[in-house]
PDB file of N, CA and C in Angstrom:
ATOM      1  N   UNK A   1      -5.482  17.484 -13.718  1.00  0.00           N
ATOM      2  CA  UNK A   1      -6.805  17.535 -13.167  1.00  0.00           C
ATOM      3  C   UNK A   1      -6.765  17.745 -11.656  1.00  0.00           C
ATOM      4  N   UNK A   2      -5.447  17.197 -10.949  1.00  0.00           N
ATOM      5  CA  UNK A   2      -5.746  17.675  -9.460  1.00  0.00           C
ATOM      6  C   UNK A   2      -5.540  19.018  -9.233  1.00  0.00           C
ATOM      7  N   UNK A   3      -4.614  19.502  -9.519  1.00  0.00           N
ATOM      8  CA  UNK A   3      -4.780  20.651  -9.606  1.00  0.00           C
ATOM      9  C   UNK A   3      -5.913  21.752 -10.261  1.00  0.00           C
ATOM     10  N   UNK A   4      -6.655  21.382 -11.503  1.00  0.00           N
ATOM     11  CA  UNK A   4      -7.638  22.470 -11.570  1.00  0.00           C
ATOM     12  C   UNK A   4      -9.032  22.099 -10.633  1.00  0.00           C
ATOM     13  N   UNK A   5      -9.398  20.993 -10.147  1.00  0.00           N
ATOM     14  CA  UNK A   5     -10.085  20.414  -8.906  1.00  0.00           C
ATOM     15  C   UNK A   5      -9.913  20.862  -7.647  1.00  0.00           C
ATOM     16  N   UNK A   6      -8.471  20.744  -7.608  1.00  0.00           N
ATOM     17  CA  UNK A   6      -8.045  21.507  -6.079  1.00  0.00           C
ATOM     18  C   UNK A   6      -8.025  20.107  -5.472  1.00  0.00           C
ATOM     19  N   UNK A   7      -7.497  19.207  -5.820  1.00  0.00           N
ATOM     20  CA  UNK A   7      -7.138  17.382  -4.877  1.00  0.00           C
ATOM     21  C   UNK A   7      -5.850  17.822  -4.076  1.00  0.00           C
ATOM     22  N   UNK A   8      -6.301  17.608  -3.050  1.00  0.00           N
ATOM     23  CA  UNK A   8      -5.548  18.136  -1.416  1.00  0.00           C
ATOM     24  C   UNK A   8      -4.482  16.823  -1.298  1.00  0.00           C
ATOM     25  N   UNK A   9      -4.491  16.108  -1.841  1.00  0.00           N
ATOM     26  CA  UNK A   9      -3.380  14.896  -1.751  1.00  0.00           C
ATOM     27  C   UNK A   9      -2.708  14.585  -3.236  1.00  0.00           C
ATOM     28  N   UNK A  10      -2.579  15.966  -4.347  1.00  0.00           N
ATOM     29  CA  UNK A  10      -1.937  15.763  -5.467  1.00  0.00           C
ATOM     30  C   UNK A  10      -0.672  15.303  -5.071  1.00  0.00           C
ATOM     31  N   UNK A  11       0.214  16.182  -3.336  1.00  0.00           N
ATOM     32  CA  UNK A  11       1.522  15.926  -3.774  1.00  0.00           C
ATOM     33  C   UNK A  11       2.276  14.735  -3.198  1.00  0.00           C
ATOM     34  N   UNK A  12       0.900  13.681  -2.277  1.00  0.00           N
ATOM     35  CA  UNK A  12       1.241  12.700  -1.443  1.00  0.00           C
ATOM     36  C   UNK A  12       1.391  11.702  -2.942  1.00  0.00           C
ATOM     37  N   UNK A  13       0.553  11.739  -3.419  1.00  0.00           N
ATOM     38  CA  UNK A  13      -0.047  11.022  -4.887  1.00  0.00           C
ATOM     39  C   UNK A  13       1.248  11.126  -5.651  1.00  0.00           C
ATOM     40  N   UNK A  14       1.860  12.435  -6.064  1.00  0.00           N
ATOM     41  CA  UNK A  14       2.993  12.227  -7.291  1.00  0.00           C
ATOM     42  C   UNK A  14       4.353  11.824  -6.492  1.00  0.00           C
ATOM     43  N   UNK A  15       4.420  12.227  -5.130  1.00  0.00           N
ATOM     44  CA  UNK A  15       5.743  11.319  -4.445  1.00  0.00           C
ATOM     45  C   UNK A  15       5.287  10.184  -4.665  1.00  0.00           C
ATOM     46  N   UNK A  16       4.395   8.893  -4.559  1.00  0.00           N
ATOM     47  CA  UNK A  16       4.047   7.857  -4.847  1.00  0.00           C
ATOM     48  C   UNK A  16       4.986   7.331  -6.183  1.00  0.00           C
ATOM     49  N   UNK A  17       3.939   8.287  -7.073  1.00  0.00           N
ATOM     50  CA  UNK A  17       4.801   7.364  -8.689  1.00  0.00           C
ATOM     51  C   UNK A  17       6.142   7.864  -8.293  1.00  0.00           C
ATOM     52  N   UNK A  18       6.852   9.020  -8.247  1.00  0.00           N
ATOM     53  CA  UNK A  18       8.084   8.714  -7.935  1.00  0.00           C
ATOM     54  C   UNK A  18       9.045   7.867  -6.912  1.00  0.00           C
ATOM     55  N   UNK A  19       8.406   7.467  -6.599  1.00  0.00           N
ATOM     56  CA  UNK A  19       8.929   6.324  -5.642  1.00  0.00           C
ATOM     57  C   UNK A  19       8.561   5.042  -6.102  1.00  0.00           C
ATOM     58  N   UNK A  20       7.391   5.148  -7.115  1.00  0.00           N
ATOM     59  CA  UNK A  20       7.264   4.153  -7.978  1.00  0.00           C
ATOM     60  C   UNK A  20       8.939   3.644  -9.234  1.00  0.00           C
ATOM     61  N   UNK A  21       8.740   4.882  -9.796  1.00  0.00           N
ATOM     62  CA  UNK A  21       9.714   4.955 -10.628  1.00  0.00           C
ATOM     63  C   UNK A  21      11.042   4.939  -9.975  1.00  0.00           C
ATOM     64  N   UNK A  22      11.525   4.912  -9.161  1.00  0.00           N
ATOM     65  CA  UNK A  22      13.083   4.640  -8.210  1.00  0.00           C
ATOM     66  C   UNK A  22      12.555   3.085  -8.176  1.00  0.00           C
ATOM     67  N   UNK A  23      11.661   2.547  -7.823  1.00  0.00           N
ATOM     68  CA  UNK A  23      11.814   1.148  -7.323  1.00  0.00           C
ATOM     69  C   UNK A  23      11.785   0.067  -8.384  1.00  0.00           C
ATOM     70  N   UNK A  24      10.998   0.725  -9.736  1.00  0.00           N
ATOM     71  CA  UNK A  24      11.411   0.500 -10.723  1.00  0.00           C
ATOM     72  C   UNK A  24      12.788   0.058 -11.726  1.00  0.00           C
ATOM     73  N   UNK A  25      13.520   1.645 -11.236  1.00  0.00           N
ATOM     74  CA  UNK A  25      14.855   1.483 -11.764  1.00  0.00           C
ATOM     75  C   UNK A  25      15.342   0.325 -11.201  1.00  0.00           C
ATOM     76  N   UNK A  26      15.696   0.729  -9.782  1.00  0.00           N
ATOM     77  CA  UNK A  26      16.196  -0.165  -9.031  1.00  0.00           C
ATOM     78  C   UNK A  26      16.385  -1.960  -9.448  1.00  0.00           C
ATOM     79  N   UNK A  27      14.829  -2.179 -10.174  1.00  0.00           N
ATOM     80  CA  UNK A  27      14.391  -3.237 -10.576  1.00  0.00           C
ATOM     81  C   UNK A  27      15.070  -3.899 -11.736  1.00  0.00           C
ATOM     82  N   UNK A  28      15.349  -2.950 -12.220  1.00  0.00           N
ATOM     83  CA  UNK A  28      15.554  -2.936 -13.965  1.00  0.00           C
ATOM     84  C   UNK A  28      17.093  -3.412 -13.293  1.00  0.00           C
ATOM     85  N   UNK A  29      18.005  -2.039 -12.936  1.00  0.00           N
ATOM     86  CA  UNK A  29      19.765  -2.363 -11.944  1.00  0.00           C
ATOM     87  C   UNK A  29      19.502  -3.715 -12.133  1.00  0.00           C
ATOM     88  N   UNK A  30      18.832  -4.570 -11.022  1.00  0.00           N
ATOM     89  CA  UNK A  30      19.187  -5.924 -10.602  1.00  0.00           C
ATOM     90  C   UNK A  30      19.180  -6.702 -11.974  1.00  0.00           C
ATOM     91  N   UNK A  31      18.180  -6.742 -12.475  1.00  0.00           N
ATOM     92  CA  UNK A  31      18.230  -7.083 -13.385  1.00  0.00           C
ATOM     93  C   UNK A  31      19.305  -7.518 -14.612  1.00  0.00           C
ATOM     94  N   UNK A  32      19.656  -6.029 -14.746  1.00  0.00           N
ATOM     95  CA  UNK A  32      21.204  -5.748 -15.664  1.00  0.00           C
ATOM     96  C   UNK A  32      22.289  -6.671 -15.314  1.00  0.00           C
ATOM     97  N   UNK A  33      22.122  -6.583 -13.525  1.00  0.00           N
ATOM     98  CA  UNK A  33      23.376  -7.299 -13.164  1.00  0.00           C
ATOM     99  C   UNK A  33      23.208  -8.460 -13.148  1.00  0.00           C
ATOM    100  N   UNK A  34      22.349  -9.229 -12.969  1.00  0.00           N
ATOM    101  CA  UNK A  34      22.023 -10.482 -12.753  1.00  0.00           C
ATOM    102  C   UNK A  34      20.718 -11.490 -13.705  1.00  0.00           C
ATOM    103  N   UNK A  35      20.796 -11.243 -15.243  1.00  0.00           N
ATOM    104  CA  UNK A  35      19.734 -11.346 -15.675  1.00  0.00           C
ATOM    105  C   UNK A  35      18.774 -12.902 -15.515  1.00  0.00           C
ATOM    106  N   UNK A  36      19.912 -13.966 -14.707  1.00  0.00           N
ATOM    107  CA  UNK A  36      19.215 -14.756 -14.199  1.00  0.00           C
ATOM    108  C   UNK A  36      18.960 -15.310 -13.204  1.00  0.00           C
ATOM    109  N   UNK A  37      19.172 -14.085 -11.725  1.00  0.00           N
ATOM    110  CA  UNK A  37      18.581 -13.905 -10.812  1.00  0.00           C
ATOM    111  C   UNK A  37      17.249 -14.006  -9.891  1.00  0.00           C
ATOM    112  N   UNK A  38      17.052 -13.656  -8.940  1.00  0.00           N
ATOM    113  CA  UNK A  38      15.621 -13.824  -8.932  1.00  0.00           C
ATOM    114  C   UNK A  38      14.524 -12.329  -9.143  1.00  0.00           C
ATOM    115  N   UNK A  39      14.795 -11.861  -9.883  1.00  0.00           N
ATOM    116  CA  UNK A  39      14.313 -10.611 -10.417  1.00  0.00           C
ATOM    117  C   UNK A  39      12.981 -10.867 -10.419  1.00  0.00           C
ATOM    118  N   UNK A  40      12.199 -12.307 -11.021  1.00  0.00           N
ATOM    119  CA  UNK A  40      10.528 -12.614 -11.175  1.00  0.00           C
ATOM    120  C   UNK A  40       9.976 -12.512  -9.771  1.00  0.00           C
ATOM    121  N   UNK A  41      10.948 -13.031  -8.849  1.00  0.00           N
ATOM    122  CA  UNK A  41      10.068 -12.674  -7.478  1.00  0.00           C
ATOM    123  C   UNK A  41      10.415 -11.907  -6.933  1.00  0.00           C
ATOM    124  N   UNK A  42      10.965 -10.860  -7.401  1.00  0.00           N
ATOM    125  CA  UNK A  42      10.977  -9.080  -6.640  1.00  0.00           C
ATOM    126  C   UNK A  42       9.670  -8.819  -7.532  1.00  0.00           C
ATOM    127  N   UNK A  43      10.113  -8.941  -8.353  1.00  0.00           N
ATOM    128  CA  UNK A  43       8.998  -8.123  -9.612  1.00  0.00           C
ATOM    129  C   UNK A  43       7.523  -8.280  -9.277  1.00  0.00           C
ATOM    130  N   UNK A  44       7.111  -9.867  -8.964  1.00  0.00           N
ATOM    131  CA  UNK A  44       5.879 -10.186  -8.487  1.00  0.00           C
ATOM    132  C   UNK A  44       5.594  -9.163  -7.171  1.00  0.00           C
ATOM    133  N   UNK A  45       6.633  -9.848  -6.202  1.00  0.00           N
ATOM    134  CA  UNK A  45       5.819  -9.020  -4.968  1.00  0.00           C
ATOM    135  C   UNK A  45       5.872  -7.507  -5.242  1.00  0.00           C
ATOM    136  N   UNK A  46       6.643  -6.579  -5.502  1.00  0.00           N
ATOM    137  CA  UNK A  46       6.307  -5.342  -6.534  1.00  0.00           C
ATOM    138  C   UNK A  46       4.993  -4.860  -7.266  1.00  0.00           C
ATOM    139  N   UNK A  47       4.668  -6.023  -7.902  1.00  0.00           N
ATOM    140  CA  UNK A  47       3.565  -5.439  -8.451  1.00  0.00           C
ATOM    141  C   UNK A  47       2.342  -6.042  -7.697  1.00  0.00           C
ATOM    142  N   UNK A  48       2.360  -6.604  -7.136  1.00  0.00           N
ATOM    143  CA  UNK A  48       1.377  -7.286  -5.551  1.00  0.00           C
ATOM    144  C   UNK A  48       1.274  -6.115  -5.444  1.00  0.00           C
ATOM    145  N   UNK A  49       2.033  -5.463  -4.376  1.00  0.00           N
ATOM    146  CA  UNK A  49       1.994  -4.231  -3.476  1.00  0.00           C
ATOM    147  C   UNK A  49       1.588  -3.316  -4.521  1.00  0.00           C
ATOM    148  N   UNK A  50       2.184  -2.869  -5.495  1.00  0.00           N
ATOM    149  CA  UNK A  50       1.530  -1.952  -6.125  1.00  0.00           C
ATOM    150  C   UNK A  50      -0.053  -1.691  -6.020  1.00  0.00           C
ATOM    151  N   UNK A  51      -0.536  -2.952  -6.677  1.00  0.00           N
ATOM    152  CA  UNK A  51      -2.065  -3.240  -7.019  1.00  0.00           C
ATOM    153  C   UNK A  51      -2.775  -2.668  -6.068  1.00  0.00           C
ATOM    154  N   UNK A  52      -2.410  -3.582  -5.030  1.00  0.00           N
ATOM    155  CA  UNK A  52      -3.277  -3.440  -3.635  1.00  0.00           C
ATOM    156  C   UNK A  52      -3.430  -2.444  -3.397  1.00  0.00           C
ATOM    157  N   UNK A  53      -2.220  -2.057  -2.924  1.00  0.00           N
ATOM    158  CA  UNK A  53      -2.411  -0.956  -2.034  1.00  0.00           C
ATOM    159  C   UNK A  53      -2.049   0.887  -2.664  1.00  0.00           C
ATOM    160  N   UNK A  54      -1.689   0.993  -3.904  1.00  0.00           N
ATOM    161  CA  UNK A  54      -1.878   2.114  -4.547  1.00  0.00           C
ATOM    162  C   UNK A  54      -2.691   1.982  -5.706  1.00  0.00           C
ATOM    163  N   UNK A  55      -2.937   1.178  -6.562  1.00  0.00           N
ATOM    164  CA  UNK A  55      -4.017   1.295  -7.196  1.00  0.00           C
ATOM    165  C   UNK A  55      -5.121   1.044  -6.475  1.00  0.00           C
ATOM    166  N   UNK A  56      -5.490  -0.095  -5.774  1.00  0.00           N
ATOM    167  CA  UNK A  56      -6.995  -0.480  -5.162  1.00  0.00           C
ATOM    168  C   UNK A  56      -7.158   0.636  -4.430  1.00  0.00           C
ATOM    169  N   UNK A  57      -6.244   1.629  -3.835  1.00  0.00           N
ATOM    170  CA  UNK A  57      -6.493   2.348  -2.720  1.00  0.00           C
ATOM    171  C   UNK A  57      -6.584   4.382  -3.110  1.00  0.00           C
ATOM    172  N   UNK A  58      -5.078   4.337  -3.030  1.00  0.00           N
ATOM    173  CA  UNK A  58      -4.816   5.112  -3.044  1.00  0.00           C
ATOM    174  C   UNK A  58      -5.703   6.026  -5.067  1.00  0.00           C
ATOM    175  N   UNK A  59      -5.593   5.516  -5.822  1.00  0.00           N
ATOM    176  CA  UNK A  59      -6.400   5.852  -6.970  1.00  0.00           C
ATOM    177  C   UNK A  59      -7.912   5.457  -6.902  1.00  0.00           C
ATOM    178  N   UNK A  60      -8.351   4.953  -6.322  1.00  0.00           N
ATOM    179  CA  UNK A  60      -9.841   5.430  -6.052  1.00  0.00           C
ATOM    180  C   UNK A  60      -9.836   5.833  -5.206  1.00  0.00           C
ATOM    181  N   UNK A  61      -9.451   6.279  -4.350  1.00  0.00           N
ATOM    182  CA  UNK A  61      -9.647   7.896  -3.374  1.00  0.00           C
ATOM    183  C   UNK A  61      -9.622   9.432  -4.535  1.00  0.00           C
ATOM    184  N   UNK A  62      -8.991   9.368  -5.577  1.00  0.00           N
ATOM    185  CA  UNK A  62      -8.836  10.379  -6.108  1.00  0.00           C
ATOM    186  C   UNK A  62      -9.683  10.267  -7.219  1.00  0.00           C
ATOM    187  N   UNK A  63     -10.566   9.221  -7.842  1.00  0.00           N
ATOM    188  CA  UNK A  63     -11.284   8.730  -8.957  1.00  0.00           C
ATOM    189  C   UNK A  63     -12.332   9.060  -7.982  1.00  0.00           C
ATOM    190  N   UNK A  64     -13.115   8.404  -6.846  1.00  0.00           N
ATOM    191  CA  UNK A  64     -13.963   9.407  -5.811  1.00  0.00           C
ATOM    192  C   UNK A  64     -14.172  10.622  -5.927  1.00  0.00           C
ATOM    193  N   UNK A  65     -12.973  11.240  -5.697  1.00  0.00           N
ATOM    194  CA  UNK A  65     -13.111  12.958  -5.609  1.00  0.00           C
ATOM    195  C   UNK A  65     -13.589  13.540  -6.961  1.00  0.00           C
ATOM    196  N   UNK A  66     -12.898  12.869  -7.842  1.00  0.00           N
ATOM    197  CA  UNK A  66     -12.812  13.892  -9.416  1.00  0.00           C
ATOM    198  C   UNK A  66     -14.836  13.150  -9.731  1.00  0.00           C
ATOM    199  N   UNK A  67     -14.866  11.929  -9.343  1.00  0.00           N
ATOM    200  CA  UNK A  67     -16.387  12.159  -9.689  1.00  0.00           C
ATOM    201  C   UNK A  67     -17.350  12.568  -9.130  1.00  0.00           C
ATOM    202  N   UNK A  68     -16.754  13.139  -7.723  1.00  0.00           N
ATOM    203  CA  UNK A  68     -17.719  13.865  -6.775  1.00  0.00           C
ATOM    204  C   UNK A  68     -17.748  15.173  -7.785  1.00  0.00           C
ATOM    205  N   UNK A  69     -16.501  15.629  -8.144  1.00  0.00           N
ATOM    206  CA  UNK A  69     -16.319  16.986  -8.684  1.00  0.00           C
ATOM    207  C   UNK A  69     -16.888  17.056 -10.169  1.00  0.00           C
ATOM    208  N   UNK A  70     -17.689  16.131 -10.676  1.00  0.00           N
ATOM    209  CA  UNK A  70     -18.624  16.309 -12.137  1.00  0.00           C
ATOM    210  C   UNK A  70     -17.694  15.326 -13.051  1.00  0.00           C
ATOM    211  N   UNK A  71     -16.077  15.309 -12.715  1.00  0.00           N
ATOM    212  CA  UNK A  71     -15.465  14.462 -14.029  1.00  0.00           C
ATOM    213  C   UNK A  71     -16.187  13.375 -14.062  1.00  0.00           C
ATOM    214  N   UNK A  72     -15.869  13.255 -15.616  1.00  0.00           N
ATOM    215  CA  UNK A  72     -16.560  11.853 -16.648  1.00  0.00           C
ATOM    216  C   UNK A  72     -15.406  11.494 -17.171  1.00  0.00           C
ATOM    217  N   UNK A  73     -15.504  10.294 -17.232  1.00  0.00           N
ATOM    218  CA  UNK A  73     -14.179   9.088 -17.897  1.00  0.00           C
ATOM    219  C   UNK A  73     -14.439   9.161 -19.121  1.00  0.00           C
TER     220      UNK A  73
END
């Protein structure tokens, strides 16, 4: 959809999840190595930051646009 819209920040947006998904792995690594580590409080503040500041933010900037642009959910 960003692309047939024309969303001027598709490619700031998909470096995001991929940098999502590295920090992810990363997550999972520690994990492997240490399964009783403190992995729950990476993981928490992880998905803290996530929330906030790319879902609360960064995805309604682009949920904005696509309903400026006529999309319906």
């Amino acid at each position: 959809m960003f692309a047939e819209y024309g969303y001027a920040d598709s490619e700031e947006h998909k470096r995001q999840h991929n940098e999502l998904i590295a920090q992810v792995v990363e997550l999972k690594e520690k994990f492997m190595v240490n399964p009783q580590g403190t992995i729950s409080a990476d993981l928490m503040l992880f998905l803290k930051r996530w929330l906030t500041n790319h879902i609360m933010r960064t995805d309604k900037e682009y949920s904005e646009f696509l309903i400026s642009k006529g999309v319906k959910y």
